[in-house]
PDB file of N, CA and C in Angstrom:
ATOM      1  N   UNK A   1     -15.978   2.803   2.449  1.00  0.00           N
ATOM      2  CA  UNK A   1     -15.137   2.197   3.461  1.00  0.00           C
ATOM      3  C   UNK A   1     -15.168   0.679   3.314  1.00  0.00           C
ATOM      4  N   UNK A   2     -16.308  -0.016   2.899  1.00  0.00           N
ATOM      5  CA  UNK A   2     -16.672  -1.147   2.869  1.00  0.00           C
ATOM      6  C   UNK A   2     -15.835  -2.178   1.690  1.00  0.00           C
ATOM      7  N   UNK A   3     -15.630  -1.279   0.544  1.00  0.00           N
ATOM      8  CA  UNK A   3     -14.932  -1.491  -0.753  1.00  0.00           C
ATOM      9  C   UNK A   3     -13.601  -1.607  -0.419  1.00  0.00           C
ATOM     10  N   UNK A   4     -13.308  -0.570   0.241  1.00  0.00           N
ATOM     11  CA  UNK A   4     -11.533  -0.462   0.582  1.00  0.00           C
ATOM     12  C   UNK A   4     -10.869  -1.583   1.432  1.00  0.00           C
ATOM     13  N   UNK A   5     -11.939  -2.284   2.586  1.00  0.00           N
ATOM     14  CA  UNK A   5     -11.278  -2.869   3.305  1.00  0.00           C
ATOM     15  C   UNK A   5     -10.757  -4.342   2.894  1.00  0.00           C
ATOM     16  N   UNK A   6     -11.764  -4.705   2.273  1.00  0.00           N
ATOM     17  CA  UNK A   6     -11.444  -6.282   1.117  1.00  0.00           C
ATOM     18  C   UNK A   6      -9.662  -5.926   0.606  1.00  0.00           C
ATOM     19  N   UNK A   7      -9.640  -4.955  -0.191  1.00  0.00           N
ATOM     20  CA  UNK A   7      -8.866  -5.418  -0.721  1.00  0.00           C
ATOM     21  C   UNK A   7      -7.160  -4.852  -0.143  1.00  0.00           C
ATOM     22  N   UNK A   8      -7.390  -4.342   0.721  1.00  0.00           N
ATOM     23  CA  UNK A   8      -6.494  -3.720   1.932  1.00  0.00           C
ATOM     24  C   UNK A   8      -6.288  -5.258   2.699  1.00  0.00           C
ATOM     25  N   UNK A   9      -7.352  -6.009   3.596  1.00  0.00           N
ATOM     26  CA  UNK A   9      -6.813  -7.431   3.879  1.00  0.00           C
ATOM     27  C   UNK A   9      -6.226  -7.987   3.155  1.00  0.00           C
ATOM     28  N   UNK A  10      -6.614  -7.909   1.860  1.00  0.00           N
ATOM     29  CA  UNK A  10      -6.130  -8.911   0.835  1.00  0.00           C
ATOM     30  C   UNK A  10      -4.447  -8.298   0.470  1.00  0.00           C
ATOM     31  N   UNK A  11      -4.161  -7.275   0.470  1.00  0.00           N
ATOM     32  CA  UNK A  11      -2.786  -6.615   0.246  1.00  0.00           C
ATOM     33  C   UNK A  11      -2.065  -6.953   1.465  1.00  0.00           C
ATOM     34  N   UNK A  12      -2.467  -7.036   2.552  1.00  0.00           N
ATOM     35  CA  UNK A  12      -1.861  -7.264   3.542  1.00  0.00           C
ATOM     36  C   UNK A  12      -1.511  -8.550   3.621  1.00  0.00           C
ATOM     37  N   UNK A  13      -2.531  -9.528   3.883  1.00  0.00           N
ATOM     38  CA  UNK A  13      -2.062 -10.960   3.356  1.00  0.00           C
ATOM     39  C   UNK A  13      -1.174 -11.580   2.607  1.00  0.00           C
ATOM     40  N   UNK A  14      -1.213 -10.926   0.922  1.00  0.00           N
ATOM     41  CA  UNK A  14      -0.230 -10.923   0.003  1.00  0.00           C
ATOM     42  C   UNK A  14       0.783 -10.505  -0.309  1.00  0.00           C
ATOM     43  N   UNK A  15       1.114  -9.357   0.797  1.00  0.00           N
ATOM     44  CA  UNK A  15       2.489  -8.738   0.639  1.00  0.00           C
ATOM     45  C   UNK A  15       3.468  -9.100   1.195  1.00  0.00           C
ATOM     46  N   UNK A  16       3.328 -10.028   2.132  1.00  0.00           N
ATOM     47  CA  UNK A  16       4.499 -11.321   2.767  1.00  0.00           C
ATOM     48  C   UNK A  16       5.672 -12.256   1.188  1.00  0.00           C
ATOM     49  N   UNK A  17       3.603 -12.832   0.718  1.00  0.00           N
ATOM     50  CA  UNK A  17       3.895 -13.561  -0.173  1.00  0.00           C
ATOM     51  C   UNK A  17       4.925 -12.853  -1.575  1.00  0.00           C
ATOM     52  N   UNK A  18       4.308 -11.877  -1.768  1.00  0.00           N
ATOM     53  CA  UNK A  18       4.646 -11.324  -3.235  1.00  0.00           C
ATOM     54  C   UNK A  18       6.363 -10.959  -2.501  1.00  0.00           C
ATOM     55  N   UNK A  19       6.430 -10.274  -1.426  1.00  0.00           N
ATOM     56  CA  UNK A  19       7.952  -9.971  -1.388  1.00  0.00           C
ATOM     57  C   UNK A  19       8.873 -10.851  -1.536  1.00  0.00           C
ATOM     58  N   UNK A  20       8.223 -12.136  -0.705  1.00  0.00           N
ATOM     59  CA  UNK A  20       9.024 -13.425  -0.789  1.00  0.00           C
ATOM     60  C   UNK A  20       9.250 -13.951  -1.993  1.00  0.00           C
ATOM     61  N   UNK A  21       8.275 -14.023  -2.804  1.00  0.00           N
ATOM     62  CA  UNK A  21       8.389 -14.236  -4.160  1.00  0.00           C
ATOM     63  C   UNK A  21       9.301 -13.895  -4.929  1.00  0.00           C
ATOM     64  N   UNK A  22       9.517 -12.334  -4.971  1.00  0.00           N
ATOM     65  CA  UNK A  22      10.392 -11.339  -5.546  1.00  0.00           C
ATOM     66  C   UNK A  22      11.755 -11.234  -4.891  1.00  0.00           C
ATOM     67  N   UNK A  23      11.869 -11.738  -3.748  1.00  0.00           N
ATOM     68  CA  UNK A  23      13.489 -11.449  -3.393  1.00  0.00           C
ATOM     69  C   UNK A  23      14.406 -12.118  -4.315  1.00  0.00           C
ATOM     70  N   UNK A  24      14.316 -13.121  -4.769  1.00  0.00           N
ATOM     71  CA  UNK A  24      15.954 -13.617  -5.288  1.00  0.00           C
ATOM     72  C   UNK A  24      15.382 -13.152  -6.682  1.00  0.00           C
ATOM     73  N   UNK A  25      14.582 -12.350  -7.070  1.00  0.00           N
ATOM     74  CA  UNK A  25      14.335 -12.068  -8.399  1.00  0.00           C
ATOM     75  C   UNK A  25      14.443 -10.590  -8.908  1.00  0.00           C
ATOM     76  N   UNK A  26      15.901 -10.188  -9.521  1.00  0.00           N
ATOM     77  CA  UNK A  26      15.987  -8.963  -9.711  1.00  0.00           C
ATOM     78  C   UNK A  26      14.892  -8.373 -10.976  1.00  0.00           C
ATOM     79  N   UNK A  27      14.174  -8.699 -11.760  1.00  0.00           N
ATOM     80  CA  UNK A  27      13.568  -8.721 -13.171  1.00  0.00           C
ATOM     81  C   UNK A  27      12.882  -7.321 -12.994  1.00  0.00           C
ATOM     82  N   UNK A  28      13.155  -6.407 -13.820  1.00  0.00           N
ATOM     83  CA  UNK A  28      12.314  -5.428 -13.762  1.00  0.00           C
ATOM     84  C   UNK A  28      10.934  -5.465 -13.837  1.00  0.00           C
ATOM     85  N   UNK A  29      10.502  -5.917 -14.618  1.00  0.00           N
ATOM     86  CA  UNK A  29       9.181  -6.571 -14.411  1.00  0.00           C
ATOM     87  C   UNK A  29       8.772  -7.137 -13.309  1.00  0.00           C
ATOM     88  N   UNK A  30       9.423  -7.864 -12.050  1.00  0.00           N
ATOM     89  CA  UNK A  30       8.893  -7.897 -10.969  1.00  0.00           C
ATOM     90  C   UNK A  30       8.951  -6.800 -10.257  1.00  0.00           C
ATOM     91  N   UNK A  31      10.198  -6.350 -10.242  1.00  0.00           N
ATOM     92  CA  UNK A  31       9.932  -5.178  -9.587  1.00  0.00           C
ATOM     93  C   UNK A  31       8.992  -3.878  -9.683  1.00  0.00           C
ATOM     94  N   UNK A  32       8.646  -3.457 -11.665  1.00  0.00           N
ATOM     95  CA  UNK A  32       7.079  -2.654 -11.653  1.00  0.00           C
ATOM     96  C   UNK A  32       6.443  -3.264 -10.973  1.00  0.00           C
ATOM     97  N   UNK A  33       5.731  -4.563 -10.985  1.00  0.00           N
ATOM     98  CA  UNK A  33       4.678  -4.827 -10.303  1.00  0.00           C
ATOM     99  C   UNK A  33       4.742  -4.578  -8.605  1.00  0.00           C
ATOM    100  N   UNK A  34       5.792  -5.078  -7.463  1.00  0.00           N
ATOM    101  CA  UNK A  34       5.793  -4.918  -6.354  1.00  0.00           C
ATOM    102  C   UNK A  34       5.389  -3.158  -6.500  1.00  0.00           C
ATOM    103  N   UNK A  35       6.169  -2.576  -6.933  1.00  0.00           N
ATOM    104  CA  UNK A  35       5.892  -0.739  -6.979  1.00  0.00           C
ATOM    105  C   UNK A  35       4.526  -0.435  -7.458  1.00  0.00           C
ATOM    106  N   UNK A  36       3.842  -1.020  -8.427  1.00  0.00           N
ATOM    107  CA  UNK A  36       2.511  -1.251  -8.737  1.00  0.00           C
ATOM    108  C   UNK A  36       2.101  -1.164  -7.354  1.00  0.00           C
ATOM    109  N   UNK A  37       2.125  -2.566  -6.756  1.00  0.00           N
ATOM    110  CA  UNK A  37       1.183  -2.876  -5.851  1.00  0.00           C
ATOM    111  C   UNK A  37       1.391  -1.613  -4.517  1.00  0.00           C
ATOM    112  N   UNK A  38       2.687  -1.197  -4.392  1.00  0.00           N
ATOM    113  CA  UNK A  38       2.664  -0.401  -3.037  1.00  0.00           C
ATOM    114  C   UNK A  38       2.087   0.866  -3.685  1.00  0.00           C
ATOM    115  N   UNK A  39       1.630   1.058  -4.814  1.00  0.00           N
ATOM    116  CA  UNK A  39       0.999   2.553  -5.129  1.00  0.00           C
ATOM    117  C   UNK A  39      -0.111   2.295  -4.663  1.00  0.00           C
ATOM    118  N   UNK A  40      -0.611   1.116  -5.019  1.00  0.00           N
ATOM    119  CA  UNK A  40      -1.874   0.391  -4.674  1.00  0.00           C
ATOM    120  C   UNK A  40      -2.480   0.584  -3.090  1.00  0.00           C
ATOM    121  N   UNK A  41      -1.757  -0.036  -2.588  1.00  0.00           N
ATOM    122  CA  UNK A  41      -1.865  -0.355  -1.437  1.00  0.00           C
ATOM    123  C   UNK A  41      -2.109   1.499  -0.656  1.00  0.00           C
ATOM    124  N   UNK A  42      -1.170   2.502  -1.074  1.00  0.00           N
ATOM    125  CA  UNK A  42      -1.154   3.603  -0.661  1.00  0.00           C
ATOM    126  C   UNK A  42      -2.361   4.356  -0.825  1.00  0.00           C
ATOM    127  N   UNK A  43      -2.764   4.075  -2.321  1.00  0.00           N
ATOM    128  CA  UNK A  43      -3.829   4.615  -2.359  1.00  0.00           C
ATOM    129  C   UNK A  43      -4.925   4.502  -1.937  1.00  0.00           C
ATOM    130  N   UNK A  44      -5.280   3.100  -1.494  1.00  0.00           N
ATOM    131  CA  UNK A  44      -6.375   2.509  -0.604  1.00  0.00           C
ATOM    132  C   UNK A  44      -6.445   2.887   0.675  1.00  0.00           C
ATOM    133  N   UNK A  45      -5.273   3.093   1.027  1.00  0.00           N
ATOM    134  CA  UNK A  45      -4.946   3.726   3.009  1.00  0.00           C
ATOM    135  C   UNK A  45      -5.526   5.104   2.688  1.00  0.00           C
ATOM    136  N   UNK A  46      -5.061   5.840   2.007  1.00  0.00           N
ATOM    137  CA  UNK A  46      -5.595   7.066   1.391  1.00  0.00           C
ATOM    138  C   UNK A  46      -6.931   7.396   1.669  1.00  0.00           C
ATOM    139  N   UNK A  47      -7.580   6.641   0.772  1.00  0.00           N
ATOM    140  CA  UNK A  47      -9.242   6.577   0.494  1.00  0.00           C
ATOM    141  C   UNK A  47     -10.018   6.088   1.767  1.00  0.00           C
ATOM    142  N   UNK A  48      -9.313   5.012   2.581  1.00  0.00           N
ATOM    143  CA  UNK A  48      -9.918   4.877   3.768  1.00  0.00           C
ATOM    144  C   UNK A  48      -9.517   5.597   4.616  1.00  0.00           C
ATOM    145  N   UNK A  49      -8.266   6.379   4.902  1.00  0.00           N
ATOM    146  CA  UNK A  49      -8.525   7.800   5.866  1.00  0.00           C
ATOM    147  C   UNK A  49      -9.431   8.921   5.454  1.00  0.00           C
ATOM    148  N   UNK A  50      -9.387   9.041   4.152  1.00  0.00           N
ATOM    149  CA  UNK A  50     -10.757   9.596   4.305  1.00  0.00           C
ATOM    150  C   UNK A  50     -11.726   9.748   4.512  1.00  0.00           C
ATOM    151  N   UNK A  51     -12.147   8.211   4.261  1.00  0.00           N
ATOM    152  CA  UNK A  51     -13.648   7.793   4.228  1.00  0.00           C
ATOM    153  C   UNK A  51     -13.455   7.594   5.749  1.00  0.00           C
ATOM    154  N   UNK A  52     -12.554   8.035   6.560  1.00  0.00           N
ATOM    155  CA  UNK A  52     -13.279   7.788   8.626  1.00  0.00           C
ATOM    156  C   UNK A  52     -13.479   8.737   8.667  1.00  0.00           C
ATOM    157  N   UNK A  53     -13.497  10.064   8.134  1.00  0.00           N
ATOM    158  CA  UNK A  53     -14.388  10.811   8.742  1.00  0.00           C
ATOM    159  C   UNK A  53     -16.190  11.257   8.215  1.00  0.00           C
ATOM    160  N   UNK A  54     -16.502  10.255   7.811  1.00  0.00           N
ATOM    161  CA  UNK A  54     -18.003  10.147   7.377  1.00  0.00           C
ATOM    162  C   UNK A  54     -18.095   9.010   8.295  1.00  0.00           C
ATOM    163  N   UNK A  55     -19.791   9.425   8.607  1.00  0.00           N
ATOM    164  CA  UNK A  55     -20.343   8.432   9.477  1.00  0.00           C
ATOM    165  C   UNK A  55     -20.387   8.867  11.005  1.00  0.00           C
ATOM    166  N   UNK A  56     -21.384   7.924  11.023  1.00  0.00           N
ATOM    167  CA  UNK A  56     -21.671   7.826  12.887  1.00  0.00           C
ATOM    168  C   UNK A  56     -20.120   7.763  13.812  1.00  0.00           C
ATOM    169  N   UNK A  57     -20.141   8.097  14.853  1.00  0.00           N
ATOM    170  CA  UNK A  57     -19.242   8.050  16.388  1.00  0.00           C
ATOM    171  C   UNK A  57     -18.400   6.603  15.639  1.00  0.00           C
ATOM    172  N   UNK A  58     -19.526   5.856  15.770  1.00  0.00           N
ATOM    173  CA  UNK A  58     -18.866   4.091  15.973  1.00  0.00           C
ATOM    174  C   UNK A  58     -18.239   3.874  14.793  1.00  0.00           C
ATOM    175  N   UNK A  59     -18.988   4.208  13.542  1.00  0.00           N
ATOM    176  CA  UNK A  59     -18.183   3.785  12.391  1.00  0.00           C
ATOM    177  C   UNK A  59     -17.270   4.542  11.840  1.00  0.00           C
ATOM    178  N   UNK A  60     -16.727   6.034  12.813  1.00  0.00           N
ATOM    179  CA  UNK A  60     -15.313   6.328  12.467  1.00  0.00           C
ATOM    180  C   UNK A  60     -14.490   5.380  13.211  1.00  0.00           C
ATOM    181  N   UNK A  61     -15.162   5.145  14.526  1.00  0.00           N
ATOM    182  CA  UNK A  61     -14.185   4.185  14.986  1.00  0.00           C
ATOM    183  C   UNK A  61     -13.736   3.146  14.852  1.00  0.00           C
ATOM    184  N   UNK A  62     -14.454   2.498  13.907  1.00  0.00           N
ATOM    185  CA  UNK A  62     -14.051   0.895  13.908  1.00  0.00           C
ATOM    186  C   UNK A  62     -12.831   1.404  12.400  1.00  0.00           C
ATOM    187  N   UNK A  63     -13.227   2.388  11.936  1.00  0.00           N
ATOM    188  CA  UNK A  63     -12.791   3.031  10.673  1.00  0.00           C
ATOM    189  C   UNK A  63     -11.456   3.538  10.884  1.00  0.00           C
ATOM    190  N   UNK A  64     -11.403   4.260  11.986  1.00  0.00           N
ATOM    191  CA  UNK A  64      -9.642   3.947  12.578  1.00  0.00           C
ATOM    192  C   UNK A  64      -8.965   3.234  13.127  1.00  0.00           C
ATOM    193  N   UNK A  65      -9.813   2.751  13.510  1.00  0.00           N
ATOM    194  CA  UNK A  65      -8.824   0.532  13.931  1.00  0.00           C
ATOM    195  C   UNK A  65      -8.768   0.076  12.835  1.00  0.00           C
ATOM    196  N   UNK A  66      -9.465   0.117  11.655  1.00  0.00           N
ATOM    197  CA  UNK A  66      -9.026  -0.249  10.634  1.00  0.00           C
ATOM    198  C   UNK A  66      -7.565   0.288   9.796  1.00  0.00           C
ATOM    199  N   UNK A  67      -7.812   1.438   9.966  1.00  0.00           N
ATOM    200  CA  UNK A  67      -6.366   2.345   9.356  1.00  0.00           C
ATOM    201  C   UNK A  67      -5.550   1.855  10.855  1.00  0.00           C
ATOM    202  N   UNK A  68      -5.466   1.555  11.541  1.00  0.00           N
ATOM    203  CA  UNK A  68      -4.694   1.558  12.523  1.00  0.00           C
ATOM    204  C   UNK A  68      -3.780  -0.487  12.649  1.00  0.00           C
ATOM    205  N   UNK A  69      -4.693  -1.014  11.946  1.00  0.00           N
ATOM    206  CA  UNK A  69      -4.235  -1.904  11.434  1.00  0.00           C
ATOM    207  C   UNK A  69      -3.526  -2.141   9.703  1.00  0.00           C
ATOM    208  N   UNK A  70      -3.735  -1.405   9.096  1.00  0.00           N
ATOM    209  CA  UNK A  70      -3.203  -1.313   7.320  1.00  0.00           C
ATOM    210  C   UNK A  70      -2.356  -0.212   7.465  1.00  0.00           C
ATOM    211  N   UNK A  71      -1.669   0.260   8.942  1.00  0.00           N
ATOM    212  CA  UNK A  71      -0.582   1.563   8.864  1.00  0.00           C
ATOM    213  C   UNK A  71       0.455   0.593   8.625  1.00  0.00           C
ATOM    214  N   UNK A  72       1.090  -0.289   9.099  1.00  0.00           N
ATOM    215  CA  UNK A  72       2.405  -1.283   8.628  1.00  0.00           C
ATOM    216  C   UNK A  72       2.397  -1.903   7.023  1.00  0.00           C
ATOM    217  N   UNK A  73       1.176  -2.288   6.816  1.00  0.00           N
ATOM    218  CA  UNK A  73       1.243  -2.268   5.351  1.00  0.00           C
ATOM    219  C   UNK A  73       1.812  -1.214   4.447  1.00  0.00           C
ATOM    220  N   UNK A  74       1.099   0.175   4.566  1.00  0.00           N
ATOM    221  CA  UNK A  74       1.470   1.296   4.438  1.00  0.00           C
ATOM    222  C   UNK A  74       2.806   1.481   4.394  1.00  0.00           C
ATOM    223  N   UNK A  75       3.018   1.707   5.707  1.00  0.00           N
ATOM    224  CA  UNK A  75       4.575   2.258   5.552  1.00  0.00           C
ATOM    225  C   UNK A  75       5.558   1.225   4.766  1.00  0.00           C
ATOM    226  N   UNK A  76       4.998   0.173   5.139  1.00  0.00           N
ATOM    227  CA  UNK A  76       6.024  -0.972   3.990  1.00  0.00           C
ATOM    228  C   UNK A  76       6.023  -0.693   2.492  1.00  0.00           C
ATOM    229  N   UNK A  77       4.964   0.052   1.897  1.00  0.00           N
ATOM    230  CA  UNK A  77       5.009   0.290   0.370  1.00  0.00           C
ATOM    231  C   UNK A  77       5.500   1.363   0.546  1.00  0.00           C
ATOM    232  N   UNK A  78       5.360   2.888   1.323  1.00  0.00           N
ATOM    233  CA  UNK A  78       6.388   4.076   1.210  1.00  0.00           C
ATOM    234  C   UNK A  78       7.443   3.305   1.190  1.00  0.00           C
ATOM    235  N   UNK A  79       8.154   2.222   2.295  1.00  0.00           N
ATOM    236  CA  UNK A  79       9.636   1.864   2.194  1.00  0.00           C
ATOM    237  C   UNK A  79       9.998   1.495   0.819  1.00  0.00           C
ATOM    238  N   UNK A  80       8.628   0.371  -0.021  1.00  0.00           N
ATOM    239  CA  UNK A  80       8.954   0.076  -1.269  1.00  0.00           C
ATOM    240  C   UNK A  80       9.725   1.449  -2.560  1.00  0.00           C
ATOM    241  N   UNK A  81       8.650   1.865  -2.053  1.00  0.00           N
ATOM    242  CA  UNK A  81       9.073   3.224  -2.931  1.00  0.00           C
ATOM    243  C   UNK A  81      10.472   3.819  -2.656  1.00  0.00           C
ATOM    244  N   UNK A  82      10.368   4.016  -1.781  1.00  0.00           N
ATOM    245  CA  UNK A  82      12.050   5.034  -1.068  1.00  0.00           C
ATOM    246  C   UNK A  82      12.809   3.791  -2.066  1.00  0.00           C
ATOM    247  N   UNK A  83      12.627   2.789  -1.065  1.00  0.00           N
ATOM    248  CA  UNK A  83      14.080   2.253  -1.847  1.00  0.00           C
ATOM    249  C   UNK A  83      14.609   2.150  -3.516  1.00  0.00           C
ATOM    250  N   UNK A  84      12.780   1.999  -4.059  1.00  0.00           N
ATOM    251  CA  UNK A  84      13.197   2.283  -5.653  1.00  0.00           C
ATOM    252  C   UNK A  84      13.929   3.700  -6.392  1.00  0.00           C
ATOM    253  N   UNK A  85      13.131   3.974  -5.422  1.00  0.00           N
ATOM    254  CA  UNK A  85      13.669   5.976  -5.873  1.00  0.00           C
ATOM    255  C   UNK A  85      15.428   6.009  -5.836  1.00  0.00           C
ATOM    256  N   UNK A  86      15.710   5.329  -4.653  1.00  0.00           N
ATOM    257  CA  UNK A  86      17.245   5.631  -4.495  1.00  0.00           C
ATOM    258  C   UNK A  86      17.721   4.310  -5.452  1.00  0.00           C
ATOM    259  N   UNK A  87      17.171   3.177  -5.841  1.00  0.00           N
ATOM    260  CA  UNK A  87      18.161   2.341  -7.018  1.00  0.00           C
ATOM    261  C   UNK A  87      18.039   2.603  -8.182  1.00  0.00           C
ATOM    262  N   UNK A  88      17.317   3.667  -8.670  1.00  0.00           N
ATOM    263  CA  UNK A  88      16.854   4.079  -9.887  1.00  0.00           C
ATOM    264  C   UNK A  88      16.691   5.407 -10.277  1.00  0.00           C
ATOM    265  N   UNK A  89      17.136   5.952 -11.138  1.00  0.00           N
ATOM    266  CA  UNK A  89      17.320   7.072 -12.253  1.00  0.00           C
ATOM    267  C   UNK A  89      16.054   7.357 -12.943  1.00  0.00           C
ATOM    268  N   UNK A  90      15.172   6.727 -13.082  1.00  0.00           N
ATOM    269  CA  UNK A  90      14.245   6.476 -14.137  1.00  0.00           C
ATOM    270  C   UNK A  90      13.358   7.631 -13.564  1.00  0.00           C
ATOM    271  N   UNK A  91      12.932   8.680 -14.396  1.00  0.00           N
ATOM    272  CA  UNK A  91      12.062   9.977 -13.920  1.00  0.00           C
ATOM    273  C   UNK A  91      11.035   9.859 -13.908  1.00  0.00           C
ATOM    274  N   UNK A  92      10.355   8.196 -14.504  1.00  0.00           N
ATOM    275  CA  UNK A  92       8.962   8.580 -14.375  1.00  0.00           C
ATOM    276  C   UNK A  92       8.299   8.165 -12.747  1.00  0.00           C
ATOM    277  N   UNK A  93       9.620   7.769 -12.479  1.00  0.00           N
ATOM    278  CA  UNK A  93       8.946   7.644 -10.901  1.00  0.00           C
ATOM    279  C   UNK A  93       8.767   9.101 -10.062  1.00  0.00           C
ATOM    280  N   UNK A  94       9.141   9.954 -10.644  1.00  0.00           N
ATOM    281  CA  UNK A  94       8.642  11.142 -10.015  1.00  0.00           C
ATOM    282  C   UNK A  94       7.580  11.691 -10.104  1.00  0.00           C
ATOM    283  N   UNK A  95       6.675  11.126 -10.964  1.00  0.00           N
ATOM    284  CA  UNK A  95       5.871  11.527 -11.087  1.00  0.00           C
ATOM    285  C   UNK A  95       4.384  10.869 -10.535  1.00  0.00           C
ATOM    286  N   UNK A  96       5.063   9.810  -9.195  1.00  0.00           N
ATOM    287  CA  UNK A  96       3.966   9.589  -8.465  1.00  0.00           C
ATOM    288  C   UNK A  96       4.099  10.002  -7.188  1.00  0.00           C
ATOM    289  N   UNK A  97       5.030  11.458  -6.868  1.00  0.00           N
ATOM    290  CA  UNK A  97       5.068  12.004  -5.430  1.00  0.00           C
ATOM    291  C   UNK A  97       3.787  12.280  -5.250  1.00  0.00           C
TER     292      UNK A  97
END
């Protein structure tokens, strides 16, 4: 839980920046990386809903205020995704349902 949360702040922090970055920039290459990062980001929400249910009373709880704060992050990289899925043909994105 301790591992996950560093870099979950840190995605959260940076995902203002990196979008802003990337808007007037169509480059495929920016765009793998933003999709990079929201796999990223997903998979970390992932690993820390799991990891709340280990542990004491208190440290599921602080463990779901934590997921309860990185859920908008979250859903902002599913949105990343949706929207790539629908501007793009490319099949290997199916293969991170």
């Amino acid at each position: 839980m301790k591992k996950i949360l560093p870099s979950l702040y840190f995605a959260l922090c940076a995902a203002p920046l990196a979008m802003t970055a990337n808007a007037g920039n169509s480059d495929t290459a920016d765009q793998s990386m933003e999709l990079a990062e929201a796999f990223d980001v997903i998979q970390e929400y992932r690993e820390l809903r799991e990891s709340c249910a280990i542990g004491t009373y208190e440290q599921r709880r602080r463990c779901v205020g934590e997921l309860s704060e990185a859920n908008t992050l979250y859903r902002e990289a599913k949105d990343v995704i949706a929207k790539q899925k629908l501007s793009t043909s490319d099949s290997t994105l199916a293969s991170y349902n």
